[in-house]
PDB file of N, CA and C in Angstrom:
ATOM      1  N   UNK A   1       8.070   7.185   0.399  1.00  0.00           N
ATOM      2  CA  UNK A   1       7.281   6.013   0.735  1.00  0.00           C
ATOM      3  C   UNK A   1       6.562   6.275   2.040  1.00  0.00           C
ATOM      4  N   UNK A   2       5.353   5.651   2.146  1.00  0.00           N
ATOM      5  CA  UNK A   2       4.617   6.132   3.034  1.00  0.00           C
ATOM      6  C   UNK A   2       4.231   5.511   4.379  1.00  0.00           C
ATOM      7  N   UNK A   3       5.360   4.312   4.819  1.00  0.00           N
ATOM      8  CA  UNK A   3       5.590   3.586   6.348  1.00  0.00           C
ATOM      9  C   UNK A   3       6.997   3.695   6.574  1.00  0.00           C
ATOM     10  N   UNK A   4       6.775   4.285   8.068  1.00  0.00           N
ATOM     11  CA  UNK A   4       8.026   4.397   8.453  1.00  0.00           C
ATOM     12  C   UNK A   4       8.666   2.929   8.873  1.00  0.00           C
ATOM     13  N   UNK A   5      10.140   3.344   9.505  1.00  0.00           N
ATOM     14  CA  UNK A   5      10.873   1.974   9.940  1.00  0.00           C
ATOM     15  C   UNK A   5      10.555   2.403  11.664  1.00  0.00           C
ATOM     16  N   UNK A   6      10.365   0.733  11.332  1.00  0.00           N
ATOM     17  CA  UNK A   6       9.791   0.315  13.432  1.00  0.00           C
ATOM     18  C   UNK A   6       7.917   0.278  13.369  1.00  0.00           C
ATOM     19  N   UNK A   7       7.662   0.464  12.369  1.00  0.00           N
ATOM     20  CA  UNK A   7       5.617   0.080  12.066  1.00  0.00           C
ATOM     21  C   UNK A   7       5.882  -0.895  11.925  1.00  0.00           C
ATOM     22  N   UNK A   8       4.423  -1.378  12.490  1.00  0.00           N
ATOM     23  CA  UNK A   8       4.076  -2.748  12.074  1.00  0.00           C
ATOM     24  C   UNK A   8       2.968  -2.489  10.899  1.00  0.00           C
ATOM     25  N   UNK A   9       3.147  -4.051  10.590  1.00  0.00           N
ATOM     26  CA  UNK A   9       1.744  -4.264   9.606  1.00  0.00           C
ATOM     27  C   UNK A   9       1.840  -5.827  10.031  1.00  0.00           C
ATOM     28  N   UNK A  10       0.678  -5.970  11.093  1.00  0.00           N
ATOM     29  CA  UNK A  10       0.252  -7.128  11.418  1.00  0.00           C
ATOM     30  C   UNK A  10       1.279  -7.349  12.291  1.00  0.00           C
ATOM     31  N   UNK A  11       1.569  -8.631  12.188  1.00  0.00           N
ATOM     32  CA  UNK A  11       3.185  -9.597  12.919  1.00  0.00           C
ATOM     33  C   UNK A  11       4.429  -8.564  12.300  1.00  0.00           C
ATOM     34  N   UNK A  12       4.865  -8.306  11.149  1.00  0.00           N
ATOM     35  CA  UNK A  12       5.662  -7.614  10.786  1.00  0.00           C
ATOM     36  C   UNK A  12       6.334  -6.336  10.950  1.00  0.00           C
ATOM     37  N   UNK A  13       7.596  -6.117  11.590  1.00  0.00           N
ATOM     38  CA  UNK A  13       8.002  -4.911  11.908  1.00  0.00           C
ATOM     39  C   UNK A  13       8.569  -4.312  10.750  1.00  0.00           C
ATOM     40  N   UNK A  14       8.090  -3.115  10.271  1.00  0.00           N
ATOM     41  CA  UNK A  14       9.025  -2.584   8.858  1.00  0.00           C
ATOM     42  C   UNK A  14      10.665  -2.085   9.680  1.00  0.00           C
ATOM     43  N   UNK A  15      11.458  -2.093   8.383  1.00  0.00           N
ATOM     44  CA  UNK A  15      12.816  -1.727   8.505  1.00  0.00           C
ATOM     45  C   UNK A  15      13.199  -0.725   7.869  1.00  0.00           C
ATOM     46  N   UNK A  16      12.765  -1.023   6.237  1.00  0.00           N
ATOM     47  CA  UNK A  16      13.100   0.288   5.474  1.00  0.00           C
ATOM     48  C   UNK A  16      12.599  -0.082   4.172  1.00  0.00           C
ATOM     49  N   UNK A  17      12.722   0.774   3.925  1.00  0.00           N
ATOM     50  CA  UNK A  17      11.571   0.698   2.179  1.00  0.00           C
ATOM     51  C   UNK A  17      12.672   0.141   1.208  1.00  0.00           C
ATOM     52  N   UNK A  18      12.070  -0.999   0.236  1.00  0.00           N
ATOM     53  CA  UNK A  18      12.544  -1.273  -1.027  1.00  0.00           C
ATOM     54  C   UNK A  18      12.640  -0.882  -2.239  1.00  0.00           C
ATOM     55  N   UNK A  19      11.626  -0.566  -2.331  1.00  0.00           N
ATOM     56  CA  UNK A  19      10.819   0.050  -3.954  1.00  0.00           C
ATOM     57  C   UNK A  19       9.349   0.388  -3.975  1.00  0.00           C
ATOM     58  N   UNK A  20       9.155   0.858  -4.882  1.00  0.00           N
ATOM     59  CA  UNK A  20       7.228   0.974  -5.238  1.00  0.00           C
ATOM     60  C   UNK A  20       7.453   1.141  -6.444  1.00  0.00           C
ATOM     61  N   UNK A  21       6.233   0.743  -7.445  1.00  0.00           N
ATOM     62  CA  UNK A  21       5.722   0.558  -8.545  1.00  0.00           C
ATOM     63  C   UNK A  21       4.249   0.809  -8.626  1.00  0.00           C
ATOM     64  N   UNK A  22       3.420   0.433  -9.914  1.00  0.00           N
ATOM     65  CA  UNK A  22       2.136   0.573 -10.313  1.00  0.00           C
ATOM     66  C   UNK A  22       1.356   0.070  -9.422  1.00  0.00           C
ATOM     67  N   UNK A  23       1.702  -1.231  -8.760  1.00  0.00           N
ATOM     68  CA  UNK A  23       1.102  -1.691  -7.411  1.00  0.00           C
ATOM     69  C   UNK A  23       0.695  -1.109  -5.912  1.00  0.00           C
ATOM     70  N   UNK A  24       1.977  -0.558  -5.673  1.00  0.00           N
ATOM     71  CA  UNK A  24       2.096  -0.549  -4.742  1.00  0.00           C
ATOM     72  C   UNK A  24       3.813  -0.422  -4.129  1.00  0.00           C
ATOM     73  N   UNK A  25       3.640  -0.386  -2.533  1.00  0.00           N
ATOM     74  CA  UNK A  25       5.469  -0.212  -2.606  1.00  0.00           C
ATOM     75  C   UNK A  25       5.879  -2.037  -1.769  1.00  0.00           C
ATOM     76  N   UNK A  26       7.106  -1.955  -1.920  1.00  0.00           N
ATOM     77  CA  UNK A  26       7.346  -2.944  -0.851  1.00  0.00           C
ATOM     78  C   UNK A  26       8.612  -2.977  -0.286  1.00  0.00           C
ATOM     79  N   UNK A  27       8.988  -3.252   1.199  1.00  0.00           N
ATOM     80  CA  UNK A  27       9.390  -3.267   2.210  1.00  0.00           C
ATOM     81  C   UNK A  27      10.055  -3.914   2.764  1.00  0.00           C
ATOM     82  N   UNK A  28      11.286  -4.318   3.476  1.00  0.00           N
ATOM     83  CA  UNK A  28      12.106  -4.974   4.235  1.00  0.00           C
ATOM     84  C   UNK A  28      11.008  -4.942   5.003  1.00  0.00           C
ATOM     85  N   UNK A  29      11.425  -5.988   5.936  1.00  0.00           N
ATOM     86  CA  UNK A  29      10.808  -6.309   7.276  1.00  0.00           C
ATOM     87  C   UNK A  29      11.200  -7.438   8.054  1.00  0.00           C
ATOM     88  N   UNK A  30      10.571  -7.102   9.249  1.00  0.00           N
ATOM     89  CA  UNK A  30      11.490  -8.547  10.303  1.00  0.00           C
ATOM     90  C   UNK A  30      10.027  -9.236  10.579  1.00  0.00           C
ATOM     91  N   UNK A  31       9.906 -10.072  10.565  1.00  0.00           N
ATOM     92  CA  UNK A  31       8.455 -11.740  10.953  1.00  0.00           C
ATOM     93  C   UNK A  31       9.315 -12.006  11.892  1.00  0.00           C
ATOM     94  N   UNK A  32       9.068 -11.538  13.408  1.00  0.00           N
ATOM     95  CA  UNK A  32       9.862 -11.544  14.595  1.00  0.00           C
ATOM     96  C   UNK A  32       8.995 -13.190  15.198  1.00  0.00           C
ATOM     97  N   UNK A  33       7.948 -13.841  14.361  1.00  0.00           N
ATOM     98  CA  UNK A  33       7.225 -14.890  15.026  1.00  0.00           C
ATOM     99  C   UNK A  33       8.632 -15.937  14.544  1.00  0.00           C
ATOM    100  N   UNK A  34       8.975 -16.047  13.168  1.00  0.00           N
ATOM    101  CA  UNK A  34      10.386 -16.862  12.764  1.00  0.00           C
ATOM    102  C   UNK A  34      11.908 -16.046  12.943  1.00  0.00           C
ATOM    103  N   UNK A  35      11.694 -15.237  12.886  1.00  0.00           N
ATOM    104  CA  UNK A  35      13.152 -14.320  13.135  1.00  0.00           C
ATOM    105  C   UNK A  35      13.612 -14.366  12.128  1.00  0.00           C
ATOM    106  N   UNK A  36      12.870 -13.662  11.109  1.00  0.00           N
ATOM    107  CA  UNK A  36      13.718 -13.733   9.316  1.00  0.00           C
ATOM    108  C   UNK A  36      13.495 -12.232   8.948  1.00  0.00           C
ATOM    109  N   UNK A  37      13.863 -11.906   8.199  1.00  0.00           N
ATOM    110  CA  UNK A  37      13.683 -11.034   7.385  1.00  0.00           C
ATOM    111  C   UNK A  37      13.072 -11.371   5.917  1.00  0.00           C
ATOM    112  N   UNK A  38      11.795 -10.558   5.534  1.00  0.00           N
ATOM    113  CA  UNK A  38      10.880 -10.312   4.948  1.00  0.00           C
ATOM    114  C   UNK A  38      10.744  -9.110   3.924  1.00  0.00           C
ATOM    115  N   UNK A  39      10.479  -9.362   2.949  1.00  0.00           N
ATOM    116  CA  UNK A  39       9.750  -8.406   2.051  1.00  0.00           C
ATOM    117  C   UNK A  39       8.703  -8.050   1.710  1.00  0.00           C
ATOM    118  N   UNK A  40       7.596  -7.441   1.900  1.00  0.00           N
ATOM    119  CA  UNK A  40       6.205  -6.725   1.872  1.00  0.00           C
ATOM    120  C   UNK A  40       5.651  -6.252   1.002  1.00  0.00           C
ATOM    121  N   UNK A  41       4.765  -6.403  -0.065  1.00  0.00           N
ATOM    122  CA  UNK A  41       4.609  -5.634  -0.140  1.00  0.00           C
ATOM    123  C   UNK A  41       3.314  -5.001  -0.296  1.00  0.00           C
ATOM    124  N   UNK A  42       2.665  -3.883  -0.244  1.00  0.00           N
ATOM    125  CA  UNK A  42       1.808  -3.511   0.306  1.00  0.00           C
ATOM    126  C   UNK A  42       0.763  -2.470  -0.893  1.00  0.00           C
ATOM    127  N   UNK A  43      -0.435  -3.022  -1.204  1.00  0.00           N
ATOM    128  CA  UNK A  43      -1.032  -2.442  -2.463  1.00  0.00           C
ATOM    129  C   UNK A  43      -1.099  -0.989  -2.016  1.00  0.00           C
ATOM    130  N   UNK A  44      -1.646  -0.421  -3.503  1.00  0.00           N
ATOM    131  CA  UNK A  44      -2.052   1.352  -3.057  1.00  0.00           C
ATOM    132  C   UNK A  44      -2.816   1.391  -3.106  1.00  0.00           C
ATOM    133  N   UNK A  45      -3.184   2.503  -2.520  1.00  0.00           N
ATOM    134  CA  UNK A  45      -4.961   2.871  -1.859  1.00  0.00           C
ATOM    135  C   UNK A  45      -5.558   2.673  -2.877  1.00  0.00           C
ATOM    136  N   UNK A  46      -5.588   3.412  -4.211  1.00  0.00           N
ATOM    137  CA  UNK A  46      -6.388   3.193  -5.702  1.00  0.00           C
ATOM    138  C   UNK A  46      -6.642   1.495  -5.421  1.00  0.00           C
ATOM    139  N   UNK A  47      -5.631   0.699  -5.521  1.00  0.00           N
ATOM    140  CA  UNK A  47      -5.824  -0.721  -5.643  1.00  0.00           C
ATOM    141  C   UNK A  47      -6.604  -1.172  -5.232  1.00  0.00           C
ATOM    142  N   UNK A  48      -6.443  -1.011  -3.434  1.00  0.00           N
ATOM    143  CA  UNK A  48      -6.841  -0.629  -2.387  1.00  0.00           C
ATOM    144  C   UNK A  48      -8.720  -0.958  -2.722  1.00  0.00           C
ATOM    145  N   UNK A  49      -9.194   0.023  -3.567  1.00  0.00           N
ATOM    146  CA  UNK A  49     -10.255   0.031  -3.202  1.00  0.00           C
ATOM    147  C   UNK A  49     -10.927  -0.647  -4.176  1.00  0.00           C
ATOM    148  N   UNK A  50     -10.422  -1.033  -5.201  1.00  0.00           N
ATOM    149  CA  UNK A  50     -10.967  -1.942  -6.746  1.00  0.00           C
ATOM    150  C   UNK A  50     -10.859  -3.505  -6.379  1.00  0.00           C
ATOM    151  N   UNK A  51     -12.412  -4.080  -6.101  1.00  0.00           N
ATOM    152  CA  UNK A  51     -12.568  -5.485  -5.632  1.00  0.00           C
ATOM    153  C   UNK A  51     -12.033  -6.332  -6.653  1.00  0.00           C
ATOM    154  N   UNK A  52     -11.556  -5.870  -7.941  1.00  0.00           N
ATOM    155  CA  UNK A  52     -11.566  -6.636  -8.949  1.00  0.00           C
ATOM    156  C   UNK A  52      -9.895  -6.883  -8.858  1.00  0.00           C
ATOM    157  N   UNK A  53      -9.382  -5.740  -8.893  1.00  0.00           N
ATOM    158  CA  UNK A  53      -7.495  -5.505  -8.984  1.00  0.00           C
ATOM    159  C   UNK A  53      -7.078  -6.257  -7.729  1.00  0.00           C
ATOM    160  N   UNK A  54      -7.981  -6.115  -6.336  1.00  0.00           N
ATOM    161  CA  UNK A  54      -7.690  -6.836  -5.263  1.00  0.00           C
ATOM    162  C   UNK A  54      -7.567  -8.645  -5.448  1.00  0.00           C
ATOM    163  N   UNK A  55      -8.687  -8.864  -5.921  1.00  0.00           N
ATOM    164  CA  UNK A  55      -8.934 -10.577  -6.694  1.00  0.00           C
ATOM    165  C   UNK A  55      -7.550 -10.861  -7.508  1.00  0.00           C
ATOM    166  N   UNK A  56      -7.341  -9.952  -8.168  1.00  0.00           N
ATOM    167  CA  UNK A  56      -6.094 -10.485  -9.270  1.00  0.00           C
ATOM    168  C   UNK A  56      -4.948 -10.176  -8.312  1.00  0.00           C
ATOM    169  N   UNK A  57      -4.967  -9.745  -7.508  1.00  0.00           N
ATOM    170  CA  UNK A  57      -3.559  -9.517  -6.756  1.00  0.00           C
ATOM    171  C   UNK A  57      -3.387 -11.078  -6.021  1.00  0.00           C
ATOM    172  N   UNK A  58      -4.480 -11.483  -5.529  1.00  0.00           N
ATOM    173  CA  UNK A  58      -4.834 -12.498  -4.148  1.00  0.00           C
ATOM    174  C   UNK A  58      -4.798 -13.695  -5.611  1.00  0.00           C
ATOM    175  N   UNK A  59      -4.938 -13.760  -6.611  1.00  0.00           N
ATOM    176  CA  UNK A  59      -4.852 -14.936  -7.533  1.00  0.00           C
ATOM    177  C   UNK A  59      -3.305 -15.179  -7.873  1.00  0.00           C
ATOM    178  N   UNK A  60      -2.485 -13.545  -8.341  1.00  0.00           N
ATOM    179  CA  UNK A  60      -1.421 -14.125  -8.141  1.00  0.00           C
ATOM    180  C   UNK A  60      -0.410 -14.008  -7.394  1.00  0.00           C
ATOM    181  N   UNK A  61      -0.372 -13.729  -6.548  1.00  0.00           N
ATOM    182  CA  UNK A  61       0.171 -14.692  -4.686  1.00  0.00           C
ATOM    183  C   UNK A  61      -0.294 -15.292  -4.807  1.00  0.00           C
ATOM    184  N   UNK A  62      -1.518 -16.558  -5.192  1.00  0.00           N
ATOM    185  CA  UNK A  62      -1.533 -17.740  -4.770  1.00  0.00           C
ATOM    186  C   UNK A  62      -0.966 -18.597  -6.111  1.00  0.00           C
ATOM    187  N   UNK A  63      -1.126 -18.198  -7.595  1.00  0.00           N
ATOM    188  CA  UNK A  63       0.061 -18.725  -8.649  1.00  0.00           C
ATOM    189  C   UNK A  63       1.300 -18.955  -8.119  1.00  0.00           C
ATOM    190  N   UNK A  64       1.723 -17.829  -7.699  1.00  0.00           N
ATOM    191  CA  UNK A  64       3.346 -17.662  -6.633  1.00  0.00           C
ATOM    192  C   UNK A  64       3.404 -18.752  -6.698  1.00  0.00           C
ATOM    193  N   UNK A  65       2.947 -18.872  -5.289  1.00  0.00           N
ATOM    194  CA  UNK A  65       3.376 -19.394  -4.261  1.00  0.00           C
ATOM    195  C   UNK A  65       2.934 -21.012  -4.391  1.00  0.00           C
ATOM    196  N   UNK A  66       2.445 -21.429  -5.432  1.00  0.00           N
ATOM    197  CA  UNK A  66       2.236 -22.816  -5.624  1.00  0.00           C
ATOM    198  C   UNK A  66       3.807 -23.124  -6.903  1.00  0.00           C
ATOM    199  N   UNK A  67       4.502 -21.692  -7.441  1.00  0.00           N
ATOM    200  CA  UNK A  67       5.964 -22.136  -7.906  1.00  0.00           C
ATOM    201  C   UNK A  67       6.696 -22.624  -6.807  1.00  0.00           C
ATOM    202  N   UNK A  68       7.922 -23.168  -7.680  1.00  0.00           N
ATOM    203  CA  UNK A  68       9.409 -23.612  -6.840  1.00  0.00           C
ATOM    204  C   UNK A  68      10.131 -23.680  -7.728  1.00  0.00           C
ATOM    205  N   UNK A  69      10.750 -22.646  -7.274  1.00  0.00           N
ATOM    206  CA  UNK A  69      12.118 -22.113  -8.427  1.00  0.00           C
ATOM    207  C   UNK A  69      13.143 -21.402  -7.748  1.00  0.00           C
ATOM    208  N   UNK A  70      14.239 -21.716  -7.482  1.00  0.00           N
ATOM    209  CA  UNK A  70      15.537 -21.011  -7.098  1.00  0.00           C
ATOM    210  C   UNK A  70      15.390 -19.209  -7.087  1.00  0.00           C
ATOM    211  N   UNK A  71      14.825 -19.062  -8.783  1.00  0.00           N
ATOM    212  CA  UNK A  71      14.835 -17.956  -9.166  1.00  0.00           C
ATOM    213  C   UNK A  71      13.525 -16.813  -8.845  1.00  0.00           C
ATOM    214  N   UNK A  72      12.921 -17.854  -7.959  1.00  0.00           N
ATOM    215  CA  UNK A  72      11.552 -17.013  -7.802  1.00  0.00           C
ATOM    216  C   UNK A  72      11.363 -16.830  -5.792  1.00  0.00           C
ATOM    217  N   UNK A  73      11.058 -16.139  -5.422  1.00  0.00           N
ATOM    218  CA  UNK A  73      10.977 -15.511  -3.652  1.00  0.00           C
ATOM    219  C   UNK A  73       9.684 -16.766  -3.664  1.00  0.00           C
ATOM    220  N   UNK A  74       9.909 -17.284  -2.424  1.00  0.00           N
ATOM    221  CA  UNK A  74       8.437 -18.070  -1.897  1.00  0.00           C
ATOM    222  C   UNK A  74       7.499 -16.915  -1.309  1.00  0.00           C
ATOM    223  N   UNK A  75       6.289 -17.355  -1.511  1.00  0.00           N
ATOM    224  CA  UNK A  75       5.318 -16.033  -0.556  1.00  0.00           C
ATOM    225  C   UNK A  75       4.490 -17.231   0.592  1.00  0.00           C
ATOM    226  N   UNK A  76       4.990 -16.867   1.783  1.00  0.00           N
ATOM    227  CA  UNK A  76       4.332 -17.597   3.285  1.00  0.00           C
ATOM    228  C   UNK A  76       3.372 -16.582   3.739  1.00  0.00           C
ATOM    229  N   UNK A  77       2.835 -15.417   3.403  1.00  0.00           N
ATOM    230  CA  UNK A  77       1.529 -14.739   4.208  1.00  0.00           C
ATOM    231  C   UNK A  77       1.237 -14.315   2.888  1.00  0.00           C
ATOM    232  N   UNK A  78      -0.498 -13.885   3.206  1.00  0.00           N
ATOM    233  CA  UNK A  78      -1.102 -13.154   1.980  1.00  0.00           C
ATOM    234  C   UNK A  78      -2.235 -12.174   3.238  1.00  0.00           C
ATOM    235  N   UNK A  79      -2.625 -11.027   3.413  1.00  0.00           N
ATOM    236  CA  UNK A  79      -3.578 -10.700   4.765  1.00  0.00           C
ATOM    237  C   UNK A  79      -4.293  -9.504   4.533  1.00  0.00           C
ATOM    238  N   UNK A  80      -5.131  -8.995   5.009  1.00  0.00           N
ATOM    239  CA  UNK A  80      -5.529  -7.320   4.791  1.00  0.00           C
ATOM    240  C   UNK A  80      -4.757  -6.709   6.646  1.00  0.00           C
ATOM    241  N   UNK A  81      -4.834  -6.066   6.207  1.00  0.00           N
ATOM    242  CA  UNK A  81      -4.547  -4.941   7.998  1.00  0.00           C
ATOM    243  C   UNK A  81      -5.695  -3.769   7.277  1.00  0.00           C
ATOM    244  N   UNK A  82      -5.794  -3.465   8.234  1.00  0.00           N
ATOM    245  CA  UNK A  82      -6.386  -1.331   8.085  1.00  0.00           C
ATOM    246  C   UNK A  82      -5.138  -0.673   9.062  1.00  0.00           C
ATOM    247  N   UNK A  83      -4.738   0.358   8.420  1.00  0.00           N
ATOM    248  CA  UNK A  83      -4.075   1.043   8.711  1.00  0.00           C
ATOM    249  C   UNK A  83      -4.103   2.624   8.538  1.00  0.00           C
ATOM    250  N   UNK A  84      -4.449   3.117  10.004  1.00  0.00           N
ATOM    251  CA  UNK A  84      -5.281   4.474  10.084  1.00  0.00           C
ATOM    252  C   UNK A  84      -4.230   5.572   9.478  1.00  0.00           C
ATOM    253  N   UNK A  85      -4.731   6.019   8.683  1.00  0.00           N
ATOM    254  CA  UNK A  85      -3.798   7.763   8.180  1.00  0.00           C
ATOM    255  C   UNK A  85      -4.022   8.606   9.219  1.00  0.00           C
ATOM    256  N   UNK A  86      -2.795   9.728   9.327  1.00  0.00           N
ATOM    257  CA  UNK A  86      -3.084  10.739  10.042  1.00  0.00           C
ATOM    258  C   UNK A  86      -3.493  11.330   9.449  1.00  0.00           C
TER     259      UNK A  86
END
């Protein structure tokens, strides 16, 4: 996985990697603005650059996050960062 632990992305300090899939990977993390721990996760560059796959990502995080279900994670941020490669 390709962010280390102790990066940020934005407000968010990473901790350690969760998983990745067709998307993208996603991430533990600390939101040190509430003091919680967070999950991330973060599209891939391919995704990354398709205005269309980006739209359907940003449509559903906002489906999400208009659920309420025990069984489903709430989503409180949706954001871009740039984040320079070495």
């Amino acid at each position: 996985m390709g962010i280390a632990a102790g990066e940020k992305i934005g407000p968010y300090e990473v901790i350690s990697p969760l998983g990745a899939g067709g998307m993208g990977e996603v991430y533990r993390a600390r939101d040190g603005r509430l003091g919680r721990q967070v999950a991330i996760k973060v599209v891939s560059r391919t995704l990354a650059k398709d205005p269309d796959r980006l739209r359907r990502f940003a449509l559903e995080a906002r489906t999400v996050a208009a659920l309420n279900h025990p069984n489903i994670l709430g989503i409180h941020d949706i954001g871009t960062t740039v984040r320079r490669i070495s």
